[in-house]
C-alpha atoms as a PDB file:
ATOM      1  CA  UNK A   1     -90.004  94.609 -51.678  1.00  0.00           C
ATOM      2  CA  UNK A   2     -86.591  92.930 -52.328  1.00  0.00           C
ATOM      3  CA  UNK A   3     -83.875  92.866 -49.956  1.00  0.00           C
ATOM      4  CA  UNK A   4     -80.383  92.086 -49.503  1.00  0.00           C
ATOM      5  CA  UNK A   5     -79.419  91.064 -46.327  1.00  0.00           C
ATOM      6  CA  UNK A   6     -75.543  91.097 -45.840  1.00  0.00           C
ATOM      7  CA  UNK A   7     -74.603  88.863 -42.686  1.00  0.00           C
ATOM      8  CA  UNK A   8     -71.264  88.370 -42.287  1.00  0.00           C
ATOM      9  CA  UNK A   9     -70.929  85.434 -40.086  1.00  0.00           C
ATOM     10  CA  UNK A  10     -73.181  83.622 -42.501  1.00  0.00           C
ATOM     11  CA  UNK A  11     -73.363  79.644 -42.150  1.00  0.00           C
ATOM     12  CA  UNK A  12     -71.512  79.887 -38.726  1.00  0.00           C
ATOM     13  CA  UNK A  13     -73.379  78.520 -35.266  1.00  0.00           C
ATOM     14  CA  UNK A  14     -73.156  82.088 -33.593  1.00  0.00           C
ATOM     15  CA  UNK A  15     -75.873  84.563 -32.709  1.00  0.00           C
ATOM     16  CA  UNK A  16     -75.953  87.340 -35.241  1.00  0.00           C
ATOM     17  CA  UNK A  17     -75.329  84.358 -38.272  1.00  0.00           C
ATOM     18  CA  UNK A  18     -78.543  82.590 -36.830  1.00  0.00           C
ATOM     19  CA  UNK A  19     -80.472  85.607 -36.177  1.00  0.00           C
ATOM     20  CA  UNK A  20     -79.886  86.627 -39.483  1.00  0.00           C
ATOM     21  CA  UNK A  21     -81.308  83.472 -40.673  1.00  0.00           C
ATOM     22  CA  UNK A  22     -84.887  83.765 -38.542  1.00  0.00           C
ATOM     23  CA  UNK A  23     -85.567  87.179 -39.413  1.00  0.00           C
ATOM     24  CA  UNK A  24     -84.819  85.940 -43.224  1.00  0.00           C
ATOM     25  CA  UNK A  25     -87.626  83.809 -42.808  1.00  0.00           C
ATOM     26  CA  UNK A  26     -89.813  86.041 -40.734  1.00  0.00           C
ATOM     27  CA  UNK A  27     -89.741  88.473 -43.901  1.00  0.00           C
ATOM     28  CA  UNK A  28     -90.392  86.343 -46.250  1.00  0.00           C
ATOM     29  CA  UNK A  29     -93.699  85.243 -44.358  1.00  0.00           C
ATOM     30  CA  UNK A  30     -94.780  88.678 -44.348  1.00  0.00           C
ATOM     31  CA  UNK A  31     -94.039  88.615 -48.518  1.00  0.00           C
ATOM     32  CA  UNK A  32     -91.177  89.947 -48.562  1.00  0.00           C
ATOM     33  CA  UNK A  33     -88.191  88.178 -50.912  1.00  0.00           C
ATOM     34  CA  UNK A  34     -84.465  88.079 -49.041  1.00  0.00           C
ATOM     35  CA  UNK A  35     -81.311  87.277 -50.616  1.00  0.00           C
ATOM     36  CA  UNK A  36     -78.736  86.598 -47.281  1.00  0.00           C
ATOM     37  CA  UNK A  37     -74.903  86.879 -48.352  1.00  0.00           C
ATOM     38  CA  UNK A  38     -71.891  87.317 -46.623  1.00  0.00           C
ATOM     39  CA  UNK A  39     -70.566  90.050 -48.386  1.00  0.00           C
ATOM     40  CA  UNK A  40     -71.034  93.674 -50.204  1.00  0.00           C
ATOM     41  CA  UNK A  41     -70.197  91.803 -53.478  1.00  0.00           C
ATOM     42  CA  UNK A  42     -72.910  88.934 -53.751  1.00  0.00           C
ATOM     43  CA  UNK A  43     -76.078  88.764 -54.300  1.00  0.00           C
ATOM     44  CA  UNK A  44     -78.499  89.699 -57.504  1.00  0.00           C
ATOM     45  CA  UNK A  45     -78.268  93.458 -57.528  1.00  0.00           C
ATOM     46  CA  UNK A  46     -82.121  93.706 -57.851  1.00  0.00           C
ATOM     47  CA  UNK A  47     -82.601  94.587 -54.451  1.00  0.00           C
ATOM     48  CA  UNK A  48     -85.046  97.321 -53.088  1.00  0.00           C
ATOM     49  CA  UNK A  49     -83.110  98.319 -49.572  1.00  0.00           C
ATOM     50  CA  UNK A  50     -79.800  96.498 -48.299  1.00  0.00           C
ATOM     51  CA  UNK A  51     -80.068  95.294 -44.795  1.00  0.00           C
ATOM     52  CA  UNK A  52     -76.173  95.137 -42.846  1.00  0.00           C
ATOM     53  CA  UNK A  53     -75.936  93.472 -39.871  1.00  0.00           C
ATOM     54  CA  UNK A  54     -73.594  95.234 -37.717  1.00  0.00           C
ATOM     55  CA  UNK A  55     -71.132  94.067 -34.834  1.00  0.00           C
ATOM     56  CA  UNK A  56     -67.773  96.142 -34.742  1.00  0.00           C
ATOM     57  CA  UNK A  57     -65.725  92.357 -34.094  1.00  0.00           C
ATOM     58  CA  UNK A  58     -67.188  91.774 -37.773  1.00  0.00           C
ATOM     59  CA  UNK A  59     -66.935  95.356 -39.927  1.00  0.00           C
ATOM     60  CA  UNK A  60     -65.219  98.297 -39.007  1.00  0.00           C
ATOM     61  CA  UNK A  61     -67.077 101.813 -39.696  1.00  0.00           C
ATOM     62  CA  UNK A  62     -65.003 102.158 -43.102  1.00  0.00           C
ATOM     63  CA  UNK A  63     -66.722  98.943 -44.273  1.00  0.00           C
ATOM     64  CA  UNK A  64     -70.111  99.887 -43.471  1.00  0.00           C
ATOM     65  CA  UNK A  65     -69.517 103.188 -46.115  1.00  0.00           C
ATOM     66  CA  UNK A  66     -67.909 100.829 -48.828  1.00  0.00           C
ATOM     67  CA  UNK A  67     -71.216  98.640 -48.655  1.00  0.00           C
ATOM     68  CA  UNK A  68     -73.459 101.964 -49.536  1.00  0.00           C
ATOM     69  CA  UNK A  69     -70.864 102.614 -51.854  1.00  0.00           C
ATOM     70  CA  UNK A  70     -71.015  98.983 -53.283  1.00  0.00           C
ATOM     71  CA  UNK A  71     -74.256  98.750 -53.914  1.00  0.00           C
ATOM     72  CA  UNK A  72     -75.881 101.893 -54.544  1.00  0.00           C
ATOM     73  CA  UNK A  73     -79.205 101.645 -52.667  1.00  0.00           C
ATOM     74  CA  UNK A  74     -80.585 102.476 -49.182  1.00  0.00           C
ATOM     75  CA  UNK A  75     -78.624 100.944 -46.312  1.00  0.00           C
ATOM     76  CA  UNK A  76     -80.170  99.725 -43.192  1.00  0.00           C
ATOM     77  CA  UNK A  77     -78.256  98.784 -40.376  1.00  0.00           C
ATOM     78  CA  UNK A  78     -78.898  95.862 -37.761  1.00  0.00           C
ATOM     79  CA  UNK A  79     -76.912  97.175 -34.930  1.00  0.00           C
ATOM     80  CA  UNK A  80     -75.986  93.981 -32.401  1.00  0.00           C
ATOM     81  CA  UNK A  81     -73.787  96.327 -30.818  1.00  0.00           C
ATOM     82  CA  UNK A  82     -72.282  99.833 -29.877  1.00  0.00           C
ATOM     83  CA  UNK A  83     -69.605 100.720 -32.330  1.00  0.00           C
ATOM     84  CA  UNK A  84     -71.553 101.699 -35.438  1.00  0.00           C
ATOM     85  CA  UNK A  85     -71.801 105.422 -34.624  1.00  0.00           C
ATOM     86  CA  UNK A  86     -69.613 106.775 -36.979  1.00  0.00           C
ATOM     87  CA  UNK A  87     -71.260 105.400 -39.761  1.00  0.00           C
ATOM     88  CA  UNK A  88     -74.181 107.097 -39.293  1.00  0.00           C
ATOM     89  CA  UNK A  89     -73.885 109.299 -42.293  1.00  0.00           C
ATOM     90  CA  UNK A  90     -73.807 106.764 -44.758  1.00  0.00           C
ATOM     91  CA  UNK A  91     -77.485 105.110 -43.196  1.00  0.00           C
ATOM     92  CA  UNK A  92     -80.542 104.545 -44.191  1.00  0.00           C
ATOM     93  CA  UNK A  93     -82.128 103.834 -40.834  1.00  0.00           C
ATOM     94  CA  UNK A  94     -81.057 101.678 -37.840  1.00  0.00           C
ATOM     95  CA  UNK A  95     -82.886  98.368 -36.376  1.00  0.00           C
ATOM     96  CA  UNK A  96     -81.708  96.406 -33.438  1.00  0.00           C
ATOM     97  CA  UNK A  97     -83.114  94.316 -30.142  1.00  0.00           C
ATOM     98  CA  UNK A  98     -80.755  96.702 -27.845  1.00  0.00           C
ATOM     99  CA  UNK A  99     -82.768  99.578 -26.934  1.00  0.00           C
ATOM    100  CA  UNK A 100     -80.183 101.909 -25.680  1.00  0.00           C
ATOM    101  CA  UNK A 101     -78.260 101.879 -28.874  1.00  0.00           C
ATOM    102  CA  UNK A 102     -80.358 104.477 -30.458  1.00  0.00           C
ATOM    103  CA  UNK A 103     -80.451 107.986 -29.582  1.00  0.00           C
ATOM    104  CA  UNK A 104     -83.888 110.298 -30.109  1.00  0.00           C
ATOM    105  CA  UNK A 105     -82.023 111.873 -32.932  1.00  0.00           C
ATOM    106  CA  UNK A 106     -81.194 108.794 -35.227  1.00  0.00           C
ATOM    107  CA  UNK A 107     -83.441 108.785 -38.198  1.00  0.00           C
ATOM    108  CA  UNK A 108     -85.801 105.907 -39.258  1.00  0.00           C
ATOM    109  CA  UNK A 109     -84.752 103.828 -35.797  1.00  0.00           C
ATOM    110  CA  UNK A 110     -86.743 100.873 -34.326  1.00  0.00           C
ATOM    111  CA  UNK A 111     -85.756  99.040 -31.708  1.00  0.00           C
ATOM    112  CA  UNK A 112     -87.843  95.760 -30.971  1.00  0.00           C
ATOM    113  CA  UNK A 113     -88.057  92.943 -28.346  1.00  0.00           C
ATOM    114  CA  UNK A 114     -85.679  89.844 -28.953  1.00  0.00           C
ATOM    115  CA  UNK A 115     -87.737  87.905 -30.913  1.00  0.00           C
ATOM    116  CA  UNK A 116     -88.189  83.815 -30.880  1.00  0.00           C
ATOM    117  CA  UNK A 117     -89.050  80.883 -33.190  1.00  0.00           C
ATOM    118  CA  UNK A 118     -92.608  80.089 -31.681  1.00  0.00           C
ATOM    119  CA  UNK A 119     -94.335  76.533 -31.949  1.00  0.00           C
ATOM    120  CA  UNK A 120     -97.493  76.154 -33.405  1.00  0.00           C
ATOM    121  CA  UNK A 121     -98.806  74.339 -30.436  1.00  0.00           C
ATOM    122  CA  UNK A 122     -97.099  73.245 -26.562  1.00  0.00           C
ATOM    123  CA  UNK A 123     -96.611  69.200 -26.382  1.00  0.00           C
ATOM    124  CA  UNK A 124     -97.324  67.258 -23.903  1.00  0.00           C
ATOM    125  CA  UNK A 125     -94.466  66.875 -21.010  1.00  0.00           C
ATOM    126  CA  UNK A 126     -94.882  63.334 -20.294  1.00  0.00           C
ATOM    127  CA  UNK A 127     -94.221  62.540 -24.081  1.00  0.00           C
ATOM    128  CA  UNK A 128     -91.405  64.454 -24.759  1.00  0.00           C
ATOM    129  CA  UNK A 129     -88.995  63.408 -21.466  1.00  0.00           C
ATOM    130  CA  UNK A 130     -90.062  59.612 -22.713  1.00  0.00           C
ATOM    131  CA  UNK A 131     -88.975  60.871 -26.035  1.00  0.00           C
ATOM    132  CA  UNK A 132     -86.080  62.930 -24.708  1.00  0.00           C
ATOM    133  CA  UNK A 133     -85.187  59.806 -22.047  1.00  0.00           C
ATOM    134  CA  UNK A 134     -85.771  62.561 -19.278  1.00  0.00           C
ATOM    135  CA  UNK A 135     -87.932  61.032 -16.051  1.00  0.00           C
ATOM    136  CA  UNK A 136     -91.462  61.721 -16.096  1.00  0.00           C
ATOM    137  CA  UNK A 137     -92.178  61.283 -12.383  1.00  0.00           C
ATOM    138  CA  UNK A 138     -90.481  64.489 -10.671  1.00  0.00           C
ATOM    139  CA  UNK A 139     -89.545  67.441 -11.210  1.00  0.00           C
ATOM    140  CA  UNK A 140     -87.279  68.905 -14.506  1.00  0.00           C
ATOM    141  CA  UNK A 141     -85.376  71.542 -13.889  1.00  0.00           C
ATOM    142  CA  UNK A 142     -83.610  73.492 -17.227  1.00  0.00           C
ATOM    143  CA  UNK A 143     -81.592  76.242 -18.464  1.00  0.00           C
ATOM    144  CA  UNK A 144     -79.834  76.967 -22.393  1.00  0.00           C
ATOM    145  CA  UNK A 145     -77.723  78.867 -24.071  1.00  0.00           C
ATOM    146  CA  UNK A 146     -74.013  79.226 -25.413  1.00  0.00           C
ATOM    147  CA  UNK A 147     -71.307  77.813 -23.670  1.00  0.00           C
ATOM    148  CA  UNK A 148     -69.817  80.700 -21.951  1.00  0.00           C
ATOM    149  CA  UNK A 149     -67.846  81.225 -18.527  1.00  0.00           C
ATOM    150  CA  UNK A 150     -70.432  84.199 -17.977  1.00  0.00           C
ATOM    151  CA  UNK A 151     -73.487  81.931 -18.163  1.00  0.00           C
ATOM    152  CA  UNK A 152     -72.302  79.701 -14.764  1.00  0.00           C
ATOM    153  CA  UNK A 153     -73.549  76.940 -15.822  1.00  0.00           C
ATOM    154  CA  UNK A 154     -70.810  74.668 -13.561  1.00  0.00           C
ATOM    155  CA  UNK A 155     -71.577  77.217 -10.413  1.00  0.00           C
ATOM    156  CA  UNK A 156     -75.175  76.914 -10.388  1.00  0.00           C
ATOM    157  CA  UNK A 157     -75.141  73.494 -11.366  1.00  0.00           C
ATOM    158  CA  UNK A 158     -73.297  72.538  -8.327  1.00  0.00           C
ATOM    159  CA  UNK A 159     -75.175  74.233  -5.805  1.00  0.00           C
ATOM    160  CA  UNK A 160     -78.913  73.176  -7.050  1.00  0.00           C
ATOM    161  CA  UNK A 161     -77.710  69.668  -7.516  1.00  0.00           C
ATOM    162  CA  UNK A 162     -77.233  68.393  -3.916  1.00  0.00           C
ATOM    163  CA  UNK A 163     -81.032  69.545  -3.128  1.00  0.00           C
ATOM    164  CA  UNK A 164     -82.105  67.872  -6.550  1.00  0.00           C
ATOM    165  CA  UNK A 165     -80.767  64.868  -5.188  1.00  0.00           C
ATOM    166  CA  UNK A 166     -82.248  64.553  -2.560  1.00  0.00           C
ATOM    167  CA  UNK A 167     -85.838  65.650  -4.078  1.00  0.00           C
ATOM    168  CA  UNK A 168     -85.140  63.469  -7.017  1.00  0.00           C
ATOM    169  CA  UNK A 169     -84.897  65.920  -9.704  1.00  0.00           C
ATOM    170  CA  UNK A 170     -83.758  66.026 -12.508  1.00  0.00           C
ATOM    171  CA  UNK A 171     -81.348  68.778 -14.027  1.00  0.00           C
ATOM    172  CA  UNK A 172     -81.176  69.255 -18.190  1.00  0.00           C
ATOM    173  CA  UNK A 173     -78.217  71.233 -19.475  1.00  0.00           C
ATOM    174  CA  UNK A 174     -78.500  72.380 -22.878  1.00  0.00           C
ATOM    175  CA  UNK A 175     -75.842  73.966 -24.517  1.00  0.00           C
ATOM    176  CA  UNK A 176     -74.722  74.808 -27.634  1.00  0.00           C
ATOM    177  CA  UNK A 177     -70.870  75.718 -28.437  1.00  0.00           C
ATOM    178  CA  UNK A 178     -69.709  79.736 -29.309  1.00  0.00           C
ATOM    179  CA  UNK A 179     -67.525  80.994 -31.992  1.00  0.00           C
ATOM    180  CA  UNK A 180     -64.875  81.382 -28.646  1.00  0.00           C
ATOM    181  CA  UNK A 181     -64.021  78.369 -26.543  1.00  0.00           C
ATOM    182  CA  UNK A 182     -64.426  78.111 -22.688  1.00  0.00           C
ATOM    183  CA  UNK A 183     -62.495  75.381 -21.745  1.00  0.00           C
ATOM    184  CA  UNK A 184     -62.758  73.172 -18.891  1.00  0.00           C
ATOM    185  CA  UNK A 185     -66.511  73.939 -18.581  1.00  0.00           C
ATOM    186  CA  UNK A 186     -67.995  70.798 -20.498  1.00  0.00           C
ATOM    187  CA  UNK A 187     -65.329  68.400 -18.370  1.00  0.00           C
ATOM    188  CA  UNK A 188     -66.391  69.785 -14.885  1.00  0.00           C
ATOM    189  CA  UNK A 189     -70.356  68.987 -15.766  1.00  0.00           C
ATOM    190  CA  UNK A 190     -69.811  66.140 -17.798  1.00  0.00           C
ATOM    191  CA  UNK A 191     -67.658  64.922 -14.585  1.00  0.00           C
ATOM    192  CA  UNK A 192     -70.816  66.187 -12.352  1.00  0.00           C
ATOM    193  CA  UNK A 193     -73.065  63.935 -14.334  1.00  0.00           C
ATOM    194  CA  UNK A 194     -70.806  60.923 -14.022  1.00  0.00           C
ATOM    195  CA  UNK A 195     -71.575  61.285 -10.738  1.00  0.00           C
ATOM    196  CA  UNK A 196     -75.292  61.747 -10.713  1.00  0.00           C
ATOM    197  CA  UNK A 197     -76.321  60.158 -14.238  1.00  0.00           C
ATOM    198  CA  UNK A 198     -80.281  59.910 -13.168  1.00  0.00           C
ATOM    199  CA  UNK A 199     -80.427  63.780 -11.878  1.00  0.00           C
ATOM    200  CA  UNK A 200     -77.937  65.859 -14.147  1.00  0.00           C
ATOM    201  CA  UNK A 201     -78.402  65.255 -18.304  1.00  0.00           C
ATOM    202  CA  UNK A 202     -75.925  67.212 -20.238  1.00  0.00           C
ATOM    203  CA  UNK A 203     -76.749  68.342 -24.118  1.00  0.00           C
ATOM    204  CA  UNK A 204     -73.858  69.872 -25.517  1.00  0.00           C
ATOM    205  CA  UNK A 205     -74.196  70.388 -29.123  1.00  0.00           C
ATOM    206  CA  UNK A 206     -76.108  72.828 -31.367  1.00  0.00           C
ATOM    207  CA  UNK A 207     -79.549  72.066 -31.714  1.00  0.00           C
ATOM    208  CA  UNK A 208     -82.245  73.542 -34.476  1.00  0.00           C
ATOM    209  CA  UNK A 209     -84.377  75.755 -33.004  1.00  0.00           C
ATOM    210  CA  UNK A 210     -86.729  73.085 -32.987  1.00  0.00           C
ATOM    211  CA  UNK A 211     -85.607  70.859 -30.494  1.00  0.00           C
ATOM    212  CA  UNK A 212     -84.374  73.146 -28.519  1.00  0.00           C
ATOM    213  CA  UNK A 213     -88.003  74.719 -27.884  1.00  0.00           C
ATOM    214  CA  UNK A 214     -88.643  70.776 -27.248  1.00  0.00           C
ATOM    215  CA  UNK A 215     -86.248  70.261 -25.067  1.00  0.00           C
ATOM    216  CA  UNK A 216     -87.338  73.439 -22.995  1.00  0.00           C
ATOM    217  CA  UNK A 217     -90.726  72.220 -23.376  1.00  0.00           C
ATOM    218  CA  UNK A 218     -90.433  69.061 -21.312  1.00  0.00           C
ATOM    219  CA  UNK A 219     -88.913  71.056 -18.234  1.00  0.00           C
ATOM    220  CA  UNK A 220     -91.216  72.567 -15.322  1.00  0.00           C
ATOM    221  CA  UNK A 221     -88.889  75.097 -14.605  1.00  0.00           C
ATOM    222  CA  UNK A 222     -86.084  77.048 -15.978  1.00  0.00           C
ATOM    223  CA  UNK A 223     -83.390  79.798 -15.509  1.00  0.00           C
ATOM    224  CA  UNK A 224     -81.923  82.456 -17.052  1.00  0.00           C
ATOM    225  CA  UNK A 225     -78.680  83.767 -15.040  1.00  0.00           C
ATOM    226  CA  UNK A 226     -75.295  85.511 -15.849  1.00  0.00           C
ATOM    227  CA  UNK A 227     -72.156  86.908 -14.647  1.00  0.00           C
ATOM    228  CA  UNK A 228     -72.119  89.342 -17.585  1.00  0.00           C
ATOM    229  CA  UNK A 229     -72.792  92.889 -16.508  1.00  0.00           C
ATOM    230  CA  UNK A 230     -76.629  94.345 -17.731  1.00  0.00           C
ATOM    231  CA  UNK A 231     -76.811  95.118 -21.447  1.00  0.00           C
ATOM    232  CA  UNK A 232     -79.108  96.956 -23.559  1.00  0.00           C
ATOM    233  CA  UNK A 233     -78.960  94.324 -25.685  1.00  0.00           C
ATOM    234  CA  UNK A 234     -82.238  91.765 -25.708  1.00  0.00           C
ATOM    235  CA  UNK A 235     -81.543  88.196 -24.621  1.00  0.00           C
ATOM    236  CA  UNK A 236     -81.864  86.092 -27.369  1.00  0.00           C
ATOM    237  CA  UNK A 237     -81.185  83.071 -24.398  1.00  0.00           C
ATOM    238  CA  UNK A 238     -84.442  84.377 -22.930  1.00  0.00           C
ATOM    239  CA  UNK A 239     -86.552  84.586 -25.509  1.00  0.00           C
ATOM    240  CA  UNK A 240     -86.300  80.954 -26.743  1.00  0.00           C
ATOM    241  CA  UNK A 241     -86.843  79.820 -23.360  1.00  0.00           C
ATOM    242  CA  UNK A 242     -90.046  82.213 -23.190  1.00  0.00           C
ATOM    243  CA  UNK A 243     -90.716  80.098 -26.511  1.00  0.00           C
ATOM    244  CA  UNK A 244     -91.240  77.089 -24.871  1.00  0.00           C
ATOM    245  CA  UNK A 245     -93.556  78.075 -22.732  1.00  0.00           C
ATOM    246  CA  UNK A 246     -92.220  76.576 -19.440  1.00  0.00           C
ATOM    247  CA  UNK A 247     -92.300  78.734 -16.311  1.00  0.00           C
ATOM    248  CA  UNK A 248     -88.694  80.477 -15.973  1.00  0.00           C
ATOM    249  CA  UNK A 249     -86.798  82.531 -12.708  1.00  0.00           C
ATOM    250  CA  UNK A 250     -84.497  85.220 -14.928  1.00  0.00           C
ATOM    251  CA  UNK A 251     -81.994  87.603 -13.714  1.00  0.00           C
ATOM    252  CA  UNK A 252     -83.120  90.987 -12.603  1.00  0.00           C
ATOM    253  CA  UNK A 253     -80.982  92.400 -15.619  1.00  0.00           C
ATOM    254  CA  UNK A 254     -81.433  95.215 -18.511  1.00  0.00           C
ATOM    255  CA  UNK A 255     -81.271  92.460 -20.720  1.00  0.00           C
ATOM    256  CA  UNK A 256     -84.042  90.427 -19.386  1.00  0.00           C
ATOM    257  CA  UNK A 257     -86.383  93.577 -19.201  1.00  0.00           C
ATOM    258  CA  UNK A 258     -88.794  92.535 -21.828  1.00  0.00           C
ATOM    259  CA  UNK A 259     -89.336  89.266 -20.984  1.00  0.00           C
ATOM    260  CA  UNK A 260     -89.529  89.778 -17.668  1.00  0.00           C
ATOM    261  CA  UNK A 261     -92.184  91.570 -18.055  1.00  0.00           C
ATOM    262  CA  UNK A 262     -94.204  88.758 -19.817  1.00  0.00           C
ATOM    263  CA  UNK A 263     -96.650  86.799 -17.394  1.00  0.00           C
ATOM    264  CA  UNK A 264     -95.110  83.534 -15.766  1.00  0.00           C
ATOM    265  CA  UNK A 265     -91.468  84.636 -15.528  1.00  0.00           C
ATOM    266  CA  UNK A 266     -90.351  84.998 -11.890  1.00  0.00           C
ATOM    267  CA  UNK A 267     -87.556  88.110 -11.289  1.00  0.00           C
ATOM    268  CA  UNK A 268     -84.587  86.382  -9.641  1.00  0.00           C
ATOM    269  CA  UNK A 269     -81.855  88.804  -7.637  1.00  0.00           C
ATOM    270  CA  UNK A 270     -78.280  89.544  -9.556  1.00  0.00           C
ATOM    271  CA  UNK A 271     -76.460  88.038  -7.068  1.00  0.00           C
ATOM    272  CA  UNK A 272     -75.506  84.548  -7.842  1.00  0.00           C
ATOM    273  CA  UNK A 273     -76.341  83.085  -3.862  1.00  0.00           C
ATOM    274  CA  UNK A 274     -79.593  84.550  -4.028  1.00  0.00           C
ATOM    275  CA  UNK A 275     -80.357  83.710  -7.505  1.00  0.00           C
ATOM    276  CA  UNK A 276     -80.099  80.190  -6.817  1.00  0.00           C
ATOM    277  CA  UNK A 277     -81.920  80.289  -3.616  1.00  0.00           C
ATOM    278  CA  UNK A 278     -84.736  82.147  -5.356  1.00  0.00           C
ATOM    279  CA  UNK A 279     -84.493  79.029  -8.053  1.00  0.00           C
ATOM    280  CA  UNK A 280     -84.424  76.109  -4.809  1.00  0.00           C
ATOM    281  CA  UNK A 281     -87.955  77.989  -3.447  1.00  0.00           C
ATOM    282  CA  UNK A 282     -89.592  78.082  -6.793  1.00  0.00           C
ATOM    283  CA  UNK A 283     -88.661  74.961  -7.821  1.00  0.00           C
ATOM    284  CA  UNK A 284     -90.142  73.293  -4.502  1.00  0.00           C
ATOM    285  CA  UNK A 285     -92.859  76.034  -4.307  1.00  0.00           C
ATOM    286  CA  UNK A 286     -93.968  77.330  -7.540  1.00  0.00           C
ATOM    287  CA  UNK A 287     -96.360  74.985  -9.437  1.00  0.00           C
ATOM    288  CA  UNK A 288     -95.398  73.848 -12.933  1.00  0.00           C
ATOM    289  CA  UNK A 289     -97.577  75.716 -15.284  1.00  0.00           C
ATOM    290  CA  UNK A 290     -97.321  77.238 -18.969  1.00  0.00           C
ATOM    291  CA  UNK A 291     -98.255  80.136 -20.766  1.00  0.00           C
ATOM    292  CA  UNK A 292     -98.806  81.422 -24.078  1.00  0.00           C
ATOM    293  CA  UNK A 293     -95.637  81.867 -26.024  1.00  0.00           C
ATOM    294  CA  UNK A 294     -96.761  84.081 -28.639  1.00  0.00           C
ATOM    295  CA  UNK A 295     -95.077  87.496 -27.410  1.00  0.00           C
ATOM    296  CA  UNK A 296     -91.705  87.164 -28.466  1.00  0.00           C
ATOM    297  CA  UNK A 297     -92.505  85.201 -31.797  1.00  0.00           C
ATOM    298  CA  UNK A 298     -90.796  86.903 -34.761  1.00  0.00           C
ATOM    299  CA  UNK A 299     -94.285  87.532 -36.153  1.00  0.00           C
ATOM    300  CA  UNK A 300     -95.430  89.846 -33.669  1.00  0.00           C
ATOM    301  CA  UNK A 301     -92.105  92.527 -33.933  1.00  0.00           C
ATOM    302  CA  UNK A 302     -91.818  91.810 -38.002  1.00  0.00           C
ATOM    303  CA  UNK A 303     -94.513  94.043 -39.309  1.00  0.00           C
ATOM    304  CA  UNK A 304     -92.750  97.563 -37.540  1.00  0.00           C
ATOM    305  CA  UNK A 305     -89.689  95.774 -39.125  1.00  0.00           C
ATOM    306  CA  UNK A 306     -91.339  95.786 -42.628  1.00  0.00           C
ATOM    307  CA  UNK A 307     -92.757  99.643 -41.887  1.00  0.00           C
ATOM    308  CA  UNK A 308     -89.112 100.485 -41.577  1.00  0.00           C
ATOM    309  CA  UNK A 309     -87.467  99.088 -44.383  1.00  0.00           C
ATOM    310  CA  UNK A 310     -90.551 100.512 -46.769  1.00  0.00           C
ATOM    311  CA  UNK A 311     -89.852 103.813 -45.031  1.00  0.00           C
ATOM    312  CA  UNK A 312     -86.195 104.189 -46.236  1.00  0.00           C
ATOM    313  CA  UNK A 313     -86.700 102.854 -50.351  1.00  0.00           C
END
């Protein structure tokens, strides 16, 4: 099976562009040869089944039609959003990670769990803070994710650091930028470290999957919290810190559903005050322990994936 993928936020540090780029690989693991192109216009023309991914801020409902019409072979869409309704009639089948997107009437529609880039093995903690210059004596506390207002990152930051201050932890901020700026957000933490350079490490920069799932690795503890109202849509935020294989406290949020339904992830409340008192007791309470990351790797929710796009050439 050939496909064409048709991303188009290709080569750009934003979600859909580098989800586009993991499942690329994920395919061709299973066999499977992918061209990925940012537009109806490139690519070969040899391909089996052409694979669109969706998000109405990128393509319009007109443009999904002109990309059957383009290329003359079955369409697939990868819906990261509401908004592709009215396209329906020109599809294939629909895939996506946000389960209430599809209706029980859609034809040839899959919806799977937010899938992760999965290490072959866990390292060992010690190692990586010396490697990371993290301390290896206390406790490591961590979250991730795009710098967004919605994430918190300043909020919660401030309340958990007095108390990691005077437990001597240490706090590890990493945080890539988004397509949309959030100002004043890197000043107020970077200002917050100044202040506390042995507890509070900031990483702002986009980091291969790689180290990221490194970085994640040498914490005992992590969170996953936002202002942002529940989604369908799977965190992708969630699932690489699941990756790592670090105990996490997540939201209580539609979002966080399947992960939080994954052994060693504690449920944390909505509310922001409670969150981060549910954080404070784990971190002093919970014992730093691991688990098996394999769930959310792309290779367990590729092969229904595959089954689809057969299904449709």
């Amino acid at each position: 099976m050939r496909i064409l993928q048709i991303s188009p936020s290709q080569g750009a540090h934003c979600g859909i562009a580098l989800f586009a780029e993991a499942l690329a690989e994920a395919l061709r693991r299973r066999g499977v040869t992918v061209d990925t192109v940012a537009g109806a216009g490139a690519g070969p023309g040899t391909e089996d089944v052409v694979l669109l991914h969706h998000h109405p801020d990128l393509l319009d409902t007109a443009a999904v039609a002109r990309v059957r019409d383009a290329r003359g072979r079955p369409l697939v869409l990868f819906a990261h959003a509401a908004g592709f309704e009215g396209a329906l009639a020109a599809l294939d089948g629909v895939l996506t990670v946000a389960r209430g997107l599809l209706s029980p009437g859609m034809h040839a529609a899959h919806a799977m769990t937010h899938p992760a880039r999965v290490p072959s093995r866990l390292e060992d903690r010690g190692a990586l803070r010396t490697r990371f210059g993290l301390p290896v004596g206390t406790r490591v506390l961590g979250t991730s994710g795009f710098l967004r207002f919605e994430r918190q990152f300043v909020e919660v930051t401030e309340r958990i650091l007095p108390v990691a201050l005077e437990a001597g932890w240490c706090i590890q901020l990493v945080i890539s930028p988004w397509r949309l700026p959030s100002p004043g957000i890197v000043d107020a933490l970077e200002r917050l470290a100044a202040d506390a350079p042995a507890h509070l490490r900031v990483v702002y920069r986009h980091l291969e999957d790689a180290e990221l799932n490194l970085r994640l690795q040498a914490c005992d503890l992590l969170w996953c919290w936002t202002a942002a109202p529940s989604s369908p849509y799977g965190s992708g935020v969630l699932a690489d810190q699941y990756a790592s294989g670090t105990r996490i406290v997540a939201a209580d949020k539609q979002q966080h559903a399947d992960v939080l339904a994954l052994p060693n992830v504690v449920h944390g409340p909505s509310d922001l005050d409670l969150f981060v008192a549910k954080l404070i007791d784990e971190s002093y309470d919970g014992a730093p322990s691991r688990h098996d990351p394999a769930p959310v790797s792309w290779d367990r929710q590729i092969g229904d994936v595959v089954k689809l796009l057969e299904s449709v050439i």
